[in-house]
ModelCIF file with pLDDT and N, C-alpha, C, O atoms, coordinates in Angstrom:
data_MODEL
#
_entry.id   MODEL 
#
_entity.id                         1 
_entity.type                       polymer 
_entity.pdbx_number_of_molecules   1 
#
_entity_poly.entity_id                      1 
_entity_poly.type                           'polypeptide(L)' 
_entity_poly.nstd_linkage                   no 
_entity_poly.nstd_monomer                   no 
_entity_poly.pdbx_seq_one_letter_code       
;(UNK)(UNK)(UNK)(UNK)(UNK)(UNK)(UNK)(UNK)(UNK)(UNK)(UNK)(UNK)(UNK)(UNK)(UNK)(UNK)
(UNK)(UNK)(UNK)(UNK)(UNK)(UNK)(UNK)(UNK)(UNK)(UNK)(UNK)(UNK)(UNK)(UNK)(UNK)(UNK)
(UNK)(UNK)(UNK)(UNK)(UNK)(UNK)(UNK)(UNK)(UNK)(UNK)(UNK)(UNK)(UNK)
;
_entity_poly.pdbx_seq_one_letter_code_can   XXXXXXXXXXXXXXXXXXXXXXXXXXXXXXXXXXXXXXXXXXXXX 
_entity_poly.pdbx_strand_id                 A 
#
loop_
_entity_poly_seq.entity_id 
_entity_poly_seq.num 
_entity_poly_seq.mon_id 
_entity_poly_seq.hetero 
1 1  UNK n 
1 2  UNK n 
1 3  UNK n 
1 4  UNK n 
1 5  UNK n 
1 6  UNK n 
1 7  UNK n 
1 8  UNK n 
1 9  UNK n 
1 10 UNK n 
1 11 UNK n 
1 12 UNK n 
1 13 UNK n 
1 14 UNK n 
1 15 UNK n 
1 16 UNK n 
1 17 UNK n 
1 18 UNK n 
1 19 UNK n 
1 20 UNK n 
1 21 UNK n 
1 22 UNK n 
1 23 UNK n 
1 24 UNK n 
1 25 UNK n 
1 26 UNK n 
1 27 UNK n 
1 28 UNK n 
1 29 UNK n 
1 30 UNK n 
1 31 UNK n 
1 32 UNK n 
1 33 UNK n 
1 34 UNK n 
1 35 UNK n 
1 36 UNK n 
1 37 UNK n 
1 38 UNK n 
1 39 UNK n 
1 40 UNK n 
1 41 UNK n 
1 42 UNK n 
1 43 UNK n 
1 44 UNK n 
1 45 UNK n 
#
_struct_asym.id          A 
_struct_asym.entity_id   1 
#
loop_
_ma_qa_metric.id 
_ma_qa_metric.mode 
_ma_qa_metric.name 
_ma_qa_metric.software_group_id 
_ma_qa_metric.type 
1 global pLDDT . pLDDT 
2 local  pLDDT . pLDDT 
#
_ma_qa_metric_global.metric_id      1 
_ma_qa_metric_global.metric_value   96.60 
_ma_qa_metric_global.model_id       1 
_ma_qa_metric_global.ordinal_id     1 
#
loop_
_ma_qa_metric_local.label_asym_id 
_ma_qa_metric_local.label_comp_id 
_ma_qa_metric_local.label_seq_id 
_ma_qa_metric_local.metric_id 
_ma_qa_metric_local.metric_value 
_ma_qa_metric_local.model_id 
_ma_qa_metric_local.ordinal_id 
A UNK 1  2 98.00 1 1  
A UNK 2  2 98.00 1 2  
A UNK 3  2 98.00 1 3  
A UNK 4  2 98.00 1 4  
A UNK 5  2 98.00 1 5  
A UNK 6  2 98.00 1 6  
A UNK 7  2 97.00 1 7  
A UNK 8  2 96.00 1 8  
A UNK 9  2 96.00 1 9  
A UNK 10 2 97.00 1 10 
A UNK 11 2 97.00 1 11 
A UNK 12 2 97.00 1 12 
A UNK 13 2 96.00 1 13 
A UNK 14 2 95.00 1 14 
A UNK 15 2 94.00 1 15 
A UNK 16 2 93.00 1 16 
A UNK 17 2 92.00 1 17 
A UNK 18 2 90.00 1 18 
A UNK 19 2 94.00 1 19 
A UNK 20 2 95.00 1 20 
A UNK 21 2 96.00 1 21 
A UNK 22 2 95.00 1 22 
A UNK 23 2 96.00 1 23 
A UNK 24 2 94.00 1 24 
A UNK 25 2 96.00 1 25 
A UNK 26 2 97.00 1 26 
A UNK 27 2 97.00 1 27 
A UNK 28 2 97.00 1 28 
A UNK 29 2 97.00 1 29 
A UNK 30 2 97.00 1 30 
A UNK 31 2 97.00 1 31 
A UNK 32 2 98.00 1 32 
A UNK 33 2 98.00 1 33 
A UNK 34 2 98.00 1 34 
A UNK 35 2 98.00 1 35 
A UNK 36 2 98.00 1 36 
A UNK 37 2 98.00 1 37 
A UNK 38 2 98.00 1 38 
A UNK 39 2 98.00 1 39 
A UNK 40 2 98.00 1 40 
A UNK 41 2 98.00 1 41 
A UNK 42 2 98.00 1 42 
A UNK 43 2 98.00 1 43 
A UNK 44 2 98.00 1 44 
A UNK 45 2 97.00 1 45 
#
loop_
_atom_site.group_PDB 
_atom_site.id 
_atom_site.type_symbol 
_atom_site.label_atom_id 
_atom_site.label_alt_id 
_atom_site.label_comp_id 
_atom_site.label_asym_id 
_atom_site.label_entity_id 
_atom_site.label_seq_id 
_atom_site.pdbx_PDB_ins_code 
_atom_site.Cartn_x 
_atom_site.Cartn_y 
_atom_site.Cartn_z 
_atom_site.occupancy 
_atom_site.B_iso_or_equiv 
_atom_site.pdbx_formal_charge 
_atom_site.auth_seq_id 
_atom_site.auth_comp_id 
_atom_site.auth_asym_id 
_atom_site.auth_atom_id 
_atom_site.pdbx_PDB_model_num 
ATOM 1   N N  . UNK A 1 1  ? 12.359 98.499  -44.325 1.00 98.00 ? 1  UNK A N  1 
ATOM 2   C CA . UNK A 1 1  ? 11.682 97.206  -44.252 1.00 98.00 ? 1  UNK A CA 1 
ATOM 3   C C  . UNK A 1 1  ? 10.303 97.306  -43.624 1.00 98.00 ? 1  UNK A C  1 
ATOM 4   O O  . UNK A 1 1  ? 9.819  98.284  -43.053 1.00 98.00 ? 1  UNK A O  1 
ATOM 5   N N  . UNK A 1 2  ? 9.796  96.192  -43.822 1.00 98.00 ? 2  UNK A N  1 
ATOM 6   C CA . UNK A 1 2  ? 8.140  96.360  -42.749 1.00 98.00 ? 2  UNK A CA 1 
ATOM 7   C C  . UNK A 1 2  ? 8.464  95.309  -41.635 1.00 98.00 ? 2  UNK A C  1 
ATOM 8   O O  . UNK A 1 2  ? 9.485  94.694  -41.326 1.00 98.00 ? 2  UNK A O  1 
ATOM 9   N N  . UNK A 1 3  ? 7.098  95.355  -41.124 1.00 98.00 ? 3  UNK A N  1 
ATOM 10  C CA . UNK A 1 3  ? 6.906  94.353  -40.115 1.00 98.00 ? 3  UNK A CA 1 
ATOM 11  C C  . UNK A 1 3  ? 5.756  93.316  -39.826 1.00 98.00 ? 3  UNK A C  1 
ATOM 12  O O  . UNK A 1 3  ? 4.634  93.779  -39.620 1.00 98.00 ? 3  UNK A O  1 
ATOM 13  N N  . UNK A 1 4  ? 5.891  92.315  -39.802 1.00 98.00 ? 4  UNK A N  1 
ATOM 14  C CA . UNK A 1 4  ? 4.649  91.521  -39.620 1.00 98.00 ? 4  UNK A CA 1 
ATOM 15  C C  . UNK A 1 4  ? 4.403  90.741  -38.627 1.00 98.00 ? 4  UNK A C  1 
ATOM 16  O O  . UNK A 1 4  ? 4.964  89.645  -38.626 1.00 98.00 ? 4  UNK A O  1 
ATOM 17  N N  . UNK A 1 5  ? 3.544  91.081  -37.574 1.00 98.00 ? 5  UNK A N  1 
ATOM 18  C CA . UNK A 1 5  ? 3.509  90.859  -36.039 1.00 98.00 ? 5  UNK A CA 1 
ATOM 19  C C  . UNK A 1 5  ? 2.376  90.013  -35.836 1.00 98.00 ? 5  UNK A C  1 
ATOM 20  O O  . UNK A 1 5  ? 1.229  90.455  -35.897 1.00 98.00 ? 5  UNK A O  1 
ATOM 21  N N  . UNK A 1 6  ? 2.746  88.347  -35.504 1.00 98.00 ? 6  UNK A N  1 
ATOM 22  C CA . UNK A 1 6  ? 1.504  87.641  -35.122 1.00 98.00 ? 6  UNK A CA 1 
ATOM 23  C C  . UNK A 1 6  ? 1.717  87.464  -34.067 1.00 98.00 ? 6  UNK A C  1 
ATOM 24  O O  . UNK A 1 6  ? 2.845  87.250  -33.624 1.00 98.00 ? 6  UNK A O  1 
ATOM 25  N N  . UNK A 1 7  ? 0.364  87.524  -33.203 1.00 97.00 ? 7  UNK A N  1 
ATOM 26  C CA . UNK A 1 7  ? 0.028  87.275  -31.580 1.00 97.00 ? 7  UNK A CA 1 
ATOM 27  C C  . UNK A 1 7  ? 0.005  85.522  -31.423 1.00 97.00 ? 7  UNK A C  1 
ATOM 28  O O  . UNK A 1 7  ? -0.786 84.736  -31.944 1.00 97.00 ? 7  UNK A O  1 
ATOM 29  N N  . UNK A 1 8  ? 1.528  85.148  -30.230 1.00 96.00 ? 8  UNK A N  1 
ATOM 30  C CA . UNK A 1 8  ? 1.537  84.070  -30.236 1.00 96.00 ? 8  UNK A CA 1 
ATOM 31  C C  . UNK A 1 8  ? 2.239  83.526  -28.449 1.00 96.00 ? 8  UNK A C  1 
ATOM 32  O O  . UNK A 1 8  ? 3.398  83.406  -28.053 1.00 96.00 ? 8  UNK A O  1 
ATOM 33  N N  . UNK A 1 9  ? 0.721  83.284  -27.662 1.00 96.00 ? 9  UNK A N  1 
ATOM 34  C CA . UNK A 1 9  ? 0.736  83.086  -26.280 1.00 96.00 ? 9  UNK A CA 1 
ATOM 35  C C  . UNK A 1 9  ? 1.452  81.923  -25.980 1.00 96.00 ? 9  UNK A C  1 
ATOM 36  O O  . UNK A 1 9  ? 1.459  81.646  -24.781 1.00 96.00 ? 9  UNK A O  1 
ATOM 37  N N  . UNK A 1 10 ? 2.141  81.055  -26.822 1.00 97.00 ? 10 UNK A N  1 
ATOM 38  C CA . UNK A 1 10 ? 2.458  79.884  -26.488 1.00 97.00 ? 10 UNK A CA 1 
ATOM 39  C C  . UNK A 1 10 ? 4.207  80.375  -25.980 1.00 97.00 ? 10 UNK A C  1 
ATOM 40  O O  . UNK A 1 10 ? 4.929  79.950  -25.078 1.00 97.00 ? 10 UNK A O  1 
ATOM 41  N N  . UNK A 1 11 ? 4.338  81.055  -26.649 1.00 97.00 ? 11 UNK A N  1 
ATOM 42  C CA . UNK A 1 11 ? 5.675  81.991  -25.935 1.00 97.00 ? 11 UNK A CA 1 
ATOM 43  C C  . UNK A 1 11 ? 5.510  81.909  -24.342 1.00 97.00 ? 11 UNK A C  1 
ATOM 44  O O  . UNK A 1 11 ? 6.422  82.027  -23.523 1.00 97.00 ? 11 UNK A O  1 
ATOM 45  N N  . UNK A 1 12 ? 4.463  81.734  -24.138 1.00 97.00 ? 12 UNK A N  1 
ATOM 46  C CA . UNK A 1 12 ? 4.303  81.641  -22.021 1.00 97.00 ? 12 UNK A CA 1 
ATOM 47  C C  . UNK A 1 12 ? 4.640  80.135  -21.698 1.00 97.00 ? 12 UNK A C  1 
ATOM 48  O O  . UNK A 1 12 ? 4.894  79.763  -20.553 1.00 97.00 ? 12 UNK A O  1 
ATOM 49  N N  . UNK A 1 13 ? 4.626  79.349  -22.724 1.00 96.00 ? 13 UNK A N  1 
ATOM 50  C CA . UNK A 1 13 ? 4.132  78.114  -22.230 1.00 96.00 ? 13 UNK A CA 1 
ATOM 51  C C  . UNK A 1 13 ? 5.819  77.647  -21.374 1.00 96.00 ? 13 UNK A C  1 
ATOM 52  O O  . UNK A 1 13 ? 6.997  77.874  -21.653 1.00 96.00 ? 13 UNK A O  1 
ATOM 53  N N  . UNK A 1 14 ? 4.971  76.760  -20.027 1.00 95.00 ? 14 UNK A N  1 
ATOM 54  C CA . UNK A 1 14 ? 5.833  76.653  -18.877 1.00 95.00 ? 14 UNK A CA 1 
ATOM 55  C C  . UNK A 1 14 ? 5.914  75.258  -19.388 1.00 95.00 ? 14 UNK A C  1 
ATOM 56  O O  . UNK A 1 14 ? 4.793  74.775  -19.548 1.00 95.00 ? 14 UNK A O  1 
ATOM 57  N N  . UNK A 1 15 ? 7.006  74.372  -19.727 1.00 94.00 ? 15 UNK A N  1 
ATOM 58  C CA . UNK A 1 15 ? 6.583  73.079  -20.202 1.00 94.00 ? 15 UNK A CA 1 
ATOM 59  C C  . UNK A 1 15 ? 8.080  72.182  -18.763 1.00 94.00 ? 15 UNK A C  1 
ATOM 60  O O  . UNK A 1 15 ? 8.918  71.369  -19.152 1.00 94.00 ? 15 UNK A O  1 
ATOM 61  N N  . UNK A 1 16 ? 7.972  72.680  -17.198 1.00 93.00 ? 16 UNK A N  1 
ATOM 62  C CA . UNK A 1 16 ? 8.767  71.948  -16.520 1.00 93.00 ? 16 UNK A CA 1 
ATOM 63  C C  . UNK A 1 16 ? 8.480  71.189  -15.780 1.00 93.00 ? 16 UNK A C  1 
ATOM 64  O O  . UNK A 1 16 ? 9.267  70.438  -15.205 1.00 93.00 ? 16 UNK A O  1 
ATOM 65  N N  . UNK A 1 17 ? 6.741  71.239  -15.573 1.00 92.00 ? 17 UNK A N  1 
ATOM 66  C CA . UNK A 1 17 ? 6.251  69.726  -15.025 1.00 92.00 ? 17 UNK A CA 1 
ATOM 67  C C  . UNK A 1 17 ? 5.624  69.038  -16.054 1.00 92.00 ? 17 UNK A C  1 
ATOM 68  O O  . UNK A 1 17 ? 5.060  69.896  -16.733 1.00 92.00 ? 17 UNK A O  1 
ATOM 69  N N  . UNK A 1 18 ? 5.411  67.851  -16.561 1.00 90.00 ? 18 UNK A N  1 
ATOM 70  C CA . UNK A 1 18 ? 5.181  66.951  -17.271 1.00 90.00 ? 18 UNK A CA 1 
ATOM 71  C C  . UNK A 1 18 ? 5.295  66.720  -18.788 1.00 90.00 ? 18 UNK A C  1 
ATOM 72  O O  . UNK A 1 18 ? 6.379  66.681  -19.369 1.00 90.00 ? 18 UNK A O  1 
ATOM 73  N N  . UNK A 1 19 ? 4.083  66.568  -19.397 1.00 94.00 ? 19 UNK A N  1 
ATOM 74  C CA . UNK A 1 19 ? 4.787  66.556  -20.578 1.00 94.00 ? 19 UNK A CA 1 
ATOM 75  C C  . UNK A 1 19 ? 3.674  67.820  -21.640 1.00 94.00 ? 19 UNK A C  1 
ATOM 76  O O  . UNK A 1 19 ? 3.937  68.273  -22.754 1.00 94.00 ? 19 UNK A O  1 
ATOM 77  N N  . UNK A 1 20 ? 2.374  68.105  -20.716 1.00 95.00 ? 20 UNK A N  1 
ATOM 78  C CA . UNK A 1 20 ? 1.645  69.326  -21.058 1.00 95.00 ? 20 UNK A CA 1 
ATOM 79  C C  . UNK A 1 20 ? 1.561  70.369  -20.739 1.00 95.00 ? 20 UNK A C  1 
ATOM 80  O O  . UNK A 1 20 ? 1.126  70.557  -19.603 1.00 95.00 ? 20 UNK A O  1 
ATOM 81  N N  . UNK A 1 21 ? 2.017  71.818  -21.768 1.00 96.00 ? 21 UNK A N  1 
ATOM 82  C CA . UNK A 1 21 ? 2.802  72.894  -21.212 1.00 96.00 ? 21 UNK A CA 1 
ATOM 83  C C  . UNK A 1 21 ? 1.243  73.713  -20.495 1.00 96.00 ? 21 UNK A C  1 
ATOM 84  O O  . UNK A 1 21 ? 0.093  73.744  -20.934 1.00 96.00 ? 21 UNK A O  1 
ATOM 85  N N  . UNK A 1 22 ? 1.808  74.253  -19.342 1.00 95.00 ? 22 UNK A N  1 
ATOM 86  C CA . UNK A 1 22 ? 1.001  75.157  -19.216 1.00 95.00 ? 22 UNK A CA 1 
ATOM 87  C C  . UNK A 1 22 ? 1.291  76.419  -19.605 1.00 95.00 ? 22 UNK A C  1 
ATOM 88  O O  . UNK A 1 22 ? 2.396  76.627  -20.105 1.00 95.00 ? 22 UNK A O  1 
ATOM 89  N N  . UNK A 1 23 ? 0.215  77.647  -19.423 1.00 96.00 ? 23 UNK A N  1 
ATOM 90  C CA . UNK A 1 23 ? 0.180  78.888  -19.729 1.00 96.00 ? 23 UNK A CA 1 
ATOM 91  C C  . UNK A 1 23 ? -0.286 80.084  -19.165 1.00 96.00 ? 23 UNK A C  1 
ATOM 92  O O  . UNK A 1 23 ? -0.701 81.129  -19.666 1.00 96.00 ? 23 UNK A O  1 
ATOM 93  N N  . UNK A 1 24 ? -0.093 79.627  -17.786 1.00 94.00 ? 24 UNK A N  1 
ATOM 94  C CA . UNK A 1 24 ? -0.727 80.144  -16.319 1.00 94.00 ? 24 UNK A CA 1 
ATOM 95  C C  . UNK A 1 24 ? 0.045  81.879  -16.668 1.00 94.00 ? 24 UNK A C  1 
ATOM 96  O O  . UNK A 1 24 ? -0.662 82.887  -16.672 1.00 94.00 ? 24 UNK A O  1 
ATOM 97  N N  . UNK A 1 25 ? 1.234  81.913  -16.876 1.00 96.00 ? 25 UNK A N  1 
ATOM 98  C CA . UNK A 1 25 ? 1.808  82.793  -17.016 1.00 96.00 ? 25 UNK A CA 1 
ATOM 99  C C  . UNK A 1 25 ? 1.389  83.846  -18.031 1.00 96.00 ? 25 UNK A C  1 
ATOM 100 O O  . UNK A 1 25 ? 1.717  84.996  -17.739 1.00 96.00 ? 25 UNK A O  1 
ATOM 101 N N  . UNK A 1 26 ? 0.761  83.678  -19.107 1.00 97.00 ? 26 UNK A N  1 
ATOM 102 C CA . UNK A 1 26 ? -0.066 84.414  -20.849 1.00 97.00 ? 26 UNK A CA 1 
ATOM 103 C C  . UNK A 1 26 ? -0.669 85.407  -19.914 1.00 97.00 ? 26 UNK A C  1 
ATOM 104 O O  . UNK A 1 26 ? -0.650 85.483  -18.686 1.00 97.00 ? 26 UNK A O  1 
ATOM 105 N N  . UNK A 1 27 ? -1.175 86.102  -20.783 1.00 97.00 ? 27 UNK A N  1 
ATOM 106 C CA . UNK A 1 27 ? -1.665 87.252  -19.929 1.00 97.00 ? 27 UNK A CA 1 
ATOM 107 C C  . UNK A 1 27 ? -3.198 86.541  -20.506 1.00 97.00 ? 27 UNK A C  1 
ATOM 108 O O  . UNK A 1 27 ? -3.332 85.673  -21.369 1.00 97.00 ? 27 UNK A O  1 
ATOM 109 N N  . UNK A 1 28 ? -4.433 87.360  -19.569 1.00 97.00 ? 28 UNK A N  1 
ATOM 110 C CA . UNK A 1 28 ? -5.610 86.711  -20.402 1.00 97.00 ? 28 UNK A CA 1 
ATOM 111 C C  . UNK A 1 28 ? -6.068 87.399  -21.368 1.00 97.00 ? 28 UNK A C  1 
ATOM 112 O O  . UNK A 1 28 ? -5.760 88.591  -21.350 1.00 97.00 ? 28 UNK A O  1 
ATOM 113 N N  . UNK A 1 29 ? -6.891 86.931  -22.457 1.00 97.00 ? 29 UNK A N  1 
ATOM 114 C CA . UNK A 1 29 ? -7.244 87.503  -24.058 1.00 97.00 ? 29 UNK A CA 1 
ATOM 115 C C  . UNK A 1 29 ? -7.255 88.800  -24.066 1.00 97.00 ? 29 UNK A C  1 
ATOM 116 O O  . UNK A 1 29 ? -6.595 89.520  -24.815 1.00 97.00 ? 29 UNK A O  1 
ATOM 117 N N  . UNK A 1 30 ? -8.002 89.132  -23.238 1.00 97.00 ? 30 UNK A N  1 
ATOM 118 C CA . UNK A 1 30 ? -8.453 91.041  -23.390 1.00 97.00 ? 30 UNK A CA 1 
ATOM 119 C C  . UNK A 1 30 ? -7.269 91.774  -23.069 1.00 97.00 ? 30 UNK A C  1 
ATOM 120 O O  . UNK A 1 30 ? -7.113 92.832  -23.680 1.00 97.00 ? 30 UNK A O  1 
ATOM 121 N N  . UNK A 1 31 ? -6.364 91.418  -22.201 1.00 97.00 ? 31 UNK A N  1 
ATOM 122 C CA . UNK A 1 31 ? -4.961 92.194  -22.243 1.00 97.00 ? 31 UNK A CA 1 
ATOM 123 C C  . UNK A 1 31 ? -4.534 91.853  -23.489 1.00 97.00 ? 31 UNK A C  1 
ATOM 124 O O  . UNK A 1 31 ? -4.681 92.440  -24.561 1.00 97.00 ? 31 UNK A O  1 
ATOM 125 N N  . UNK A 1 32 ? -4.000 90.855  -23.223 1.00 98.00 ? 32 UNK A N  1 
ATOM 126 C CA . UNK A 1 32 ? -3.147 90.208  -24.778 1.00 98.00 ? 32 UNK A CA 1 
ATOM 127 C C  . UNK A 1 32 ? -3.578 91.051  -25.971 1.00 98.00 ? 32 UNK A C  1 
ATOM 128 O O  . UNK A 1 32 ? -2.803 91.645  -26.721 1.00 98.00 ? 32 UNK A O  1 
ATOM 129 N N  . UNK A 1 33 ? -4.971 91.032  -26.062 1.00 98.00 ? 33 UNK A N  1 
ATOM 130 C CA . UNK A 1 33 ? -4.838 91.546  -27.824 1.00 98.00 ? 33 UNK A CA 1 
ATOM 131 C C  . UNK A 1 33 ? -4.384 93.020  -27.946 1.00 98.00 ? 33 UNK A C  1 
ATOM 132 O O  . UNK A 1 33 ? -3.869 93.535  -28.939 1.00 98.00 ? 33 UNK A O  1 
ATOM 133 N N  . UNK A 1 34 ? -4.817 93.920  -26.128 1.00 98.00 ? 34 UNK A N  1 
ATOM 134 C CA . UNK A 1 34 ? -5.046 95.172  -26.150 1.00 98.00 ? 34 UNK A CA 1 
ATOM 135 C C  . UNK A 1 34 ? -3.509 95.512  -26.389 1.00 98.00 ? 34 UNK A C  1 
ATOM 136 O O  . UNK A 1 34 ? -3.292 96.398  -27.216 1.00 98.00 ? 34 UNK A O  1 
ATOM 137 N N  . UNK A 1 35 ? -2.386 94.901  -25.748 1.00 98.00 ? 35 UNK A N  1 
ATOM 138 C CA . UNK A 1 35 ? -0.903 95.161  -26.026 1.00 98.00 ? 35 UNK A CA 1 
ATOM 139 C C  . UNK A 1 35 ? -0.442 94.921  -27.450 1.00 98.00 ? 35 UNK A C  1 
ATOM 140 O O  . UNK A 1 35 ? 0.191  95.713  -28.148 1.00 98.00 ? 35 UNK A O  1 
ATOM 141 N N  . UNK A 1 36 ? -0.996 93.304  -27.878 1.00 98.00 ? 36 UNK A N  1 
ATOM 142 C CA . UNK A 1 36 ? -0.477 93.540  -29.178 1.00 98.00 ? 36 UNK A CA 1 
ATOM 143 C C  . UNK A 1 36 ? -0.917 94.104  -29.861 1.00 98.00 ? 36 UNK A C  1 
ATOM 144 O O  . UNK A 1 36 ? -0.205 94.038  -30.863 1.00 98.00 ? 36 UNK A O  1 
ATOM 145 N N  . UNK A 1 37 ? -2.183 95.048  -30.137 1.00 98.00 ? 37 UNK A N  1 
ATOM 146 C CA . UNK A 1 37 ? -2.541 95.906  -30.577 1.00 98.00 ? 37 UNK A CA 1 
ATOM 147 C C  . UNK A 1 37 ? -1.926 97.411  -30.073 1.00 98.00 ? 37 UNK A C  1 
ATOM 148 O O  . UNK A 1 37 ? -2.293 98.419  -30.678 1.00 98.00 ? 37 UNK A O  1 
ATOM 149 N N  . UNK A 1 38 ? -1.141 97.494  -29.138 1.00 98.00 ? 38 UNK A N  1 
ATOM 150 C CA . UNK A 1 38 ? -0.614 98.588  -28.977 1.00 98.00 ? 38 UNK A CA 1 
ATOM 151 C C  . UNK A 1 38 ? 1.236  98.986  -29.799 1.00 98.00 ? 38 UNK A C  1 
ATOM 152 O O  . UNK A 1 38 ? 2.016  99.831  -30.238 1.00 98.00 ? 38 UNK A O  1 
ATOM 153 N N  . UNK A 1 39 ? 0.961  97.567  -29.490 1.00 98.00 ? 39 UNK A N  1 
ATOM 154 C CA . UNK A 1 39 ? 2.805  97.358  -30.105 1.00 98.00 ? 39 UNK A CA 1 
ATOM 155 C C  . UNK A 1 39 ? 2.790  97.601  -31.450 1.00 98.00 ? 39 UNK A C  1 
ATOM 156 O O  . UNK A 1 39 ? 3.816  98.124  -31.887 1.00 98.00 ? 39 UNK A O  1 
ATOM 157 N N  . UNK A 1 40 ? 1.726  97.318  -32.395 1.00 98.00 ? 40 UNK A N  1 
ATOM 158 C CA . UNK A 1 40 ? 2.001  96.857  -33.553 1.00 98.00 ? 40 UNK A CA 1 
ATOM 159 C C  . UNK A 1 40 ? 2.001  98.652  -33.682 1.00 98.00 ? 40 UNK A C  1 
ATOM 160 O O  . UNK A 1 40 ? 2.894  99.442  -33.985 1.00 98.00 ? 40 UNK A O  1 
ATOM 161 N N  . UNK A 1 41 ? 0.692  98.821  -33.332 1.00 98.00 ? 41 UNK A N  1 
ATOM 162 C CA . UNK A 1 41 ? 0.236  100.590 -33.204 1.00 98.00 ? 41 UNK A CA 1 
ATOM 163 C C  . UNK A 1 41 ? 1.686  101.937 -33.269 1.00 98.00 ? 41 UNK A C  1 
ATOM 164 O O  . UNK A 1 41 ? 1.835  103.023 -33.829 1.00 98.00 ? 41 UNK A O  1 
ATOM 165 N N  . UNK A 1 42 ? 2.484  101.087 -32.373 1.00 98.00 ? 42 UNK A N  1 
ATOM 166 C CA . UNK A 1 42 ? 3.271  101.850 -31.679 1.00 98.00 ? 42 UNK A CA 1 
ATOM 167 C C  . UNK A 1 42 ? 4.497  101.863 -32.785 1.00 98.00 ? 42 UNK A C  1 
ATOM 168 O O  . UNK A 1 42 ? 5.227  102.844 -32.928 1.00 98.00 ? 42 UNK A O  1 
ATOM 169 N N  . UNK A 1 43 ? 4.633  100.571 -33.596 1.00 98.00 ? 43 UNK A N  1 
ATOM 170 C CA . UNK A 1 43 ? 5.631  100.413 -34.801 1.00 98.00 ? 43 UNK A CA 1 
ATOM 171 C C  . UNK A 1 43 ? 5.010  101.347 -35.825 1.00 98.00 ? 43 UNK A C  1 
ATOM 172 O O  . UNK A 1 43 ? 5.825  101.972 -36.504 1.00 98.00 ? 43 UNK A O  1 
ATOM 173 N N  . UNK A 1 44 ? 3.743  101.557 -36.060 1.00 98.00 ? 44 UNK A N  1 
ATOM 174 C CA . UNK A 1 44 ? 3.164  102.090 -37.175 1.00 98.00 ? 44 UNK A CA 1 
ATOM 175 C C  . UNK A 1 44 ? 3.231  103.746 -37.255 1.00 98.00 ? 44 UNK A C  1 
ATOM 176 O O  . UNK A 1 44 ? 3.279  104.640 -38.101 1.00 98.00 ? 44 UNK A O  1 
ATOM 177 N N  . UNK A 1 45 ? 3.203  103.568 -35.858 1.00 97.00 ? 45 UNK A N  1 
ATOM 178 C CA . UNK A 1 45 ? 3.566  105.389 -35.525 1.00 97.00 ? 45 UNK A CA 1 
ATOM 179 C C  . UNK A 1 45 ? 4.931  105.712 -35.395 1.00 97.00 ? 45 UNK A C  1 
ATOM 180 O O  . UNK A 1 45 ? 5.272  106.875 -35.176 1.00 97.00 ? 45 UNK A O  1 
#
């Protein structure tokens, strides 16, 4: 089979105070892409 891997930060989202989730927890952009660019990397190898 293959794989098709989209980068999706909302997976962090903390939604237990009110009714707008936060995302304090996401890592920030320049990590984020550098991992999912490692993961996908890491399936391909």
């Amino acid at each position: 089979g293959a794989i098709l891997v989209v980068s999706q930060f909302t997976l962090y989202a903390d939604c237990g105070k009110g009714n707008r989730p936060s995302f304090t927890d996401a890592a920030p952009p320049g990590l984020a892409q550098e991992l999912y660019q490692e993961f996908a990397n890491r399936l391909r190898a």
